[in-house]
N, C-alpha and C. Protein backbone atom coordinates (compact mmCIF):
# COMPACT_ATOMS: atom_id res chain seq x y z
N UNK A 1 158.73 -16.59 238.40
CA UNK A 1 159.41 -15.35 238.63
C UNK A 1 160.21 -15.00 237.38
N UNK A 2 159.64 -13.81 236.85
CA UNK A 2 160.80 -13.21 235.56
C UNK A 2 161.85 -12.32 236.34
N UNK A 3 163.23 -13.51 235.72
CA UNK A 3 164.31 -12.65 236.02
C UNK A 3 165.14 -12.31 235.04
N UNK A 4 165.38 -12.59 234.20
CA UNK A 4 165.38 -11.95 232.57
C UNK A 4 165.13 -11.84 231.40
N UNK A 5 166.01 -11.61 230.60
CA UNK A 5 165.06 -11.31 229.24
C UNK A 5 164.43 -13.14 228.57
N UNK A 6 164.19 -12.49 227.67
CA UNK A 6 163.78 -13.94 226.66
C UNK A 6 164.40 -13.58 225.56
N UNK A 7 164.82 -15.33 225.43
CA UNK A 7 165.05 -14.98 223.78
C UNK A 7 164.79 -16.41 223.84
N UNK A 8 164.98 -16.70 222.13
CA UNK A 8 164.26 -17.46 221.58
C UNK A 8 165.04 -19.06 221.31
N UNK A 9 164.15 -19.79 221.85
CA UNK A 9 165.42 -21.48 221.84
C UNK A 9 164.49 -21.93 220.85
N UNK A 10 165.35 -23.02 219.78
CA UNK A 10 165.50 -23.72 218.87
C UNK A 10 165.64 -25.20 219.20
N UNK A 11 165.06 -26.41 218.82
CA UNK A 11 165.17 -27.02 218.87
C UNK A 11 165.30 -27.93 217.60
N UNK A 12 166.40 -27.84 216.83
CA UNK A 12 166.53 -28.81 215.70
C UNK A 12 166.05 -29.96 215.58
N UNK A 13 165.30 -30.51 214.28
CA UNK A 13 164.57 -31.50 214.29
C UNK A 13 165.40 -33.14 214.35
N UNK A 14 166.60 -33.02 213.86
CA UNK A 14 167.71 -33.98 213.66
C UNK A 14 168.26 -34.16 215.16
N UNK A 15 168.47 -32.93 215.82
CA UNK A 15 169.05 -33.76 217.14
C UNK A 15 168.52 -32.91 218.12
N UNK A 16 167.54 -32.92 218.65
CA UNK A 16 166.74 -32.94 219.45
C UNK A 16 166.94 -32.10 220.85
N UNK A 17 168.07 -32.70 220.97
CA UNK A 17 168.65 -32.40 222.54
C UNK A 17 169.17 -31.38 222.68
N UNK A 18 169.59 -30.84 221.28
CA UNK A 18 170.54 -29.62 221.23
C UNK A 18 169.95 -28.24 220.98
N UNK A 19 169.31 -27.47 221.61
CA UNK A 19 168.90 -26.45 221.91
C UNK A 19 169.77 -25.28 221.35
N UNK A 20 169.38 -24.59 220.59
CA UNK A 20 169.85 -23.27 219.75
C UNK A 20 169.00 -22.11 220.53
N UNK A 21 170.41 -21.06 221.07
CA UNK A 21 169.56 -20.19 221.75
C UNK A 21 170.08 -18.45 220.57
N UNK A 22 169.27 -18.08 220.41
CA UNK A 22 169.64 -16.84 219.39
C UNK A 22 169.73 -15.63 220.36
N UNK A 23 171.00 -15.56 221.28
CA UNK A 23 171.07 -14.58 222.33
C UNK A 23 171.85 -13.01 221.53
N UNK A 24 172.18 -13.35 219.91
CA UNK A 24 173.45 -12.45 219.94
C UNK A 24 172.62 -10.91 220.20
N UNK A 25 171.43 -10.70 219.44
CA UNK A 25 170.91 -10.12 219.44
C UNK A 25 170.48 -8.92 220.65
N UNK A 26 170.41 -9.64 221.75
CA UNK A 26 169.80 -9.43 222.92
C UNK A 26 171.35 -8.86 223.64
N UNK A 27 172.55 -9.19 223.09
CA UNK A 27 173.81 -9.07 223.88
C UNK A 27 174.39 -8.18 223.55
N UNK A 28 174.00 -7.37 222.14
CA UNK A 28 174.60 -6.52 221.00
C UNK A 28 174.44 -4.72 222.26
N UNK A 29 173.09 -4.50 223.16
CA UNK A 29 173.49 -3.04 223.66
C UNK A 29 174.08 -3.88 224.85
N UNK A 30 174.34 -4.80 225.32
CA UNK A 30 175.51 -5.01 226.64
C UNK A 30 177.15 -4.72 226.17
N UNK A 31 177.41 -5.09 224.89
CA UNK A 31 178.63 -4.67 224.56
C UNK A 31 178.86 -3.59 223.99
N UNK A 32 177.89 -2.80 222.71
CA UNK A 32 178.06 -1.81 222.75
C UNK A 32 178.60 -0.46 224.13
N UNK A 33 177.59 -0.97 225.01
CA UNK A 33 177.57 0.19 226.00
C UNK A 33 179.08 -0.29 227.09
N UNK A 34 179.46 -1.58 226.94
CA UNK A 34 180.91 -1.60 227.59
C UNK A 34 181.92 -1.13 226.57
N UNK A 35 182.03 -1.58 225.48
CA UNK A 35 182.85 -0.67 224.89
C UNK A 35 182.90 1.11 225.02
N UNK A 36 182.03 1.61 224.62
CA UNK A 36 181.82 2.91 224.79
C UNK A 36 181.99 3.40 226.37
N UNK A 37 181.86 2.54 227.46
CA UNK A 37 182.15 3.25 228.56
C UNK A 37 183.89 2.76 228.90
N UNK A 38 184.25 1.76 228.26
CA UNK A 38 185.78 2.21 228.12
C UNK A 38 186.56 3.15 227.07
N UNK A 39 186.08 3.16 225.93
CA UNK A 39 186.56 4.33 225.29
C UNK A 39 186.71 5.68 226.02
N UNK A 40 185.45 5.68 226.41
CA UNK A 40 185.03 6.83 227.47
C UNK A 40 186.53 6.96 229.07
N UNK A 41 186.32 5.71 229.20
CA UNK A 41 187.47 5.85 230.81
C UNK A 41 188.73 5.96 229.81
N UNK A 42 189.23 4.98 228.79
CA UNK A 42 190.86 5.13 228.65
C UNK A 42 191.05 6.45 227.98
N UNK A 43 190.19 7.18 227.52
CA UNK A 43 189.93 8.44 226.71
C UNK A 43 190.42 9.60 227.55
N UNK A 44 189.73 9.56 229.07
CA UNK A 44 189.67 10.45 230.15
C UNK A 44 191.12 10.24 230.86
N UNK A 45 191.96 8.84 230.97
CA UNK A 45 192.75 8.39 231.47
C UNK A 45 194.26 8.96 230.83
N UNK A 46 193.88 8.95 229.40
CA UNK A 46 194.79 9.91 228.35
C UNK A 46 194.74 11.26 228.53
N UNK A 47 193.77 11.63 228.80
CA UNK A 47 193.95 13.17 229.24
C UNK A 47 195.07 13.40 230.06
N UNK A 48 194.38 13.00 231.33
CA UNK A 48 195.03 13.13 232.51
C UNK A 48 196.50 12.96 232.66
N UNK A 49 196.66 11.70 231.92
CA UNK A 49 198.35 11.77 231.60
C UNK A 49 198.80 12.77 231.15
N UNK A 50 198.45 13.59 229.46
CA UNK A 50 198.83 14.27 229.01
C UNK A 50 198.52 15.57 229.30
N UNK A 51 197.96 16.21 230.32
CA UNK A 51 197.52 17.20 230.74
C UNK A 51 198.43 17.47 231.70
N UNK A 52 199.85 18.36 231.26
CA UNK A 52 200.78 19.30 232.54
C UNK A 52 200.16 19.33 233.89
């Protein structure tokens, strides 16, 4: 069953056990798009204050 993405594991030849996973990539539009949807709310939240 695929339940999410892939990314890509590493397995260093020196220690074996230790698995390198190269997720930043794959994580870069999850934070973009939370940042921007709080800019977005504290943005709207400033209004509202400052709006008589």
């Amino acid at each position: 069953m695929d339940l999410g993405t892939h990314v890509p594991v590493v397995h260093p030849p020196e220690r074996p056990e230790n698995a390198k996973v190269f997720a930043r990539k794959h994580l870069r539009p999850t934070v973009i798009s939370l940042l921007t949807g709080s800019v977005l709310f504290l943005g709207a939240a400033v209004r509202v204050v400052l709006t008589p």
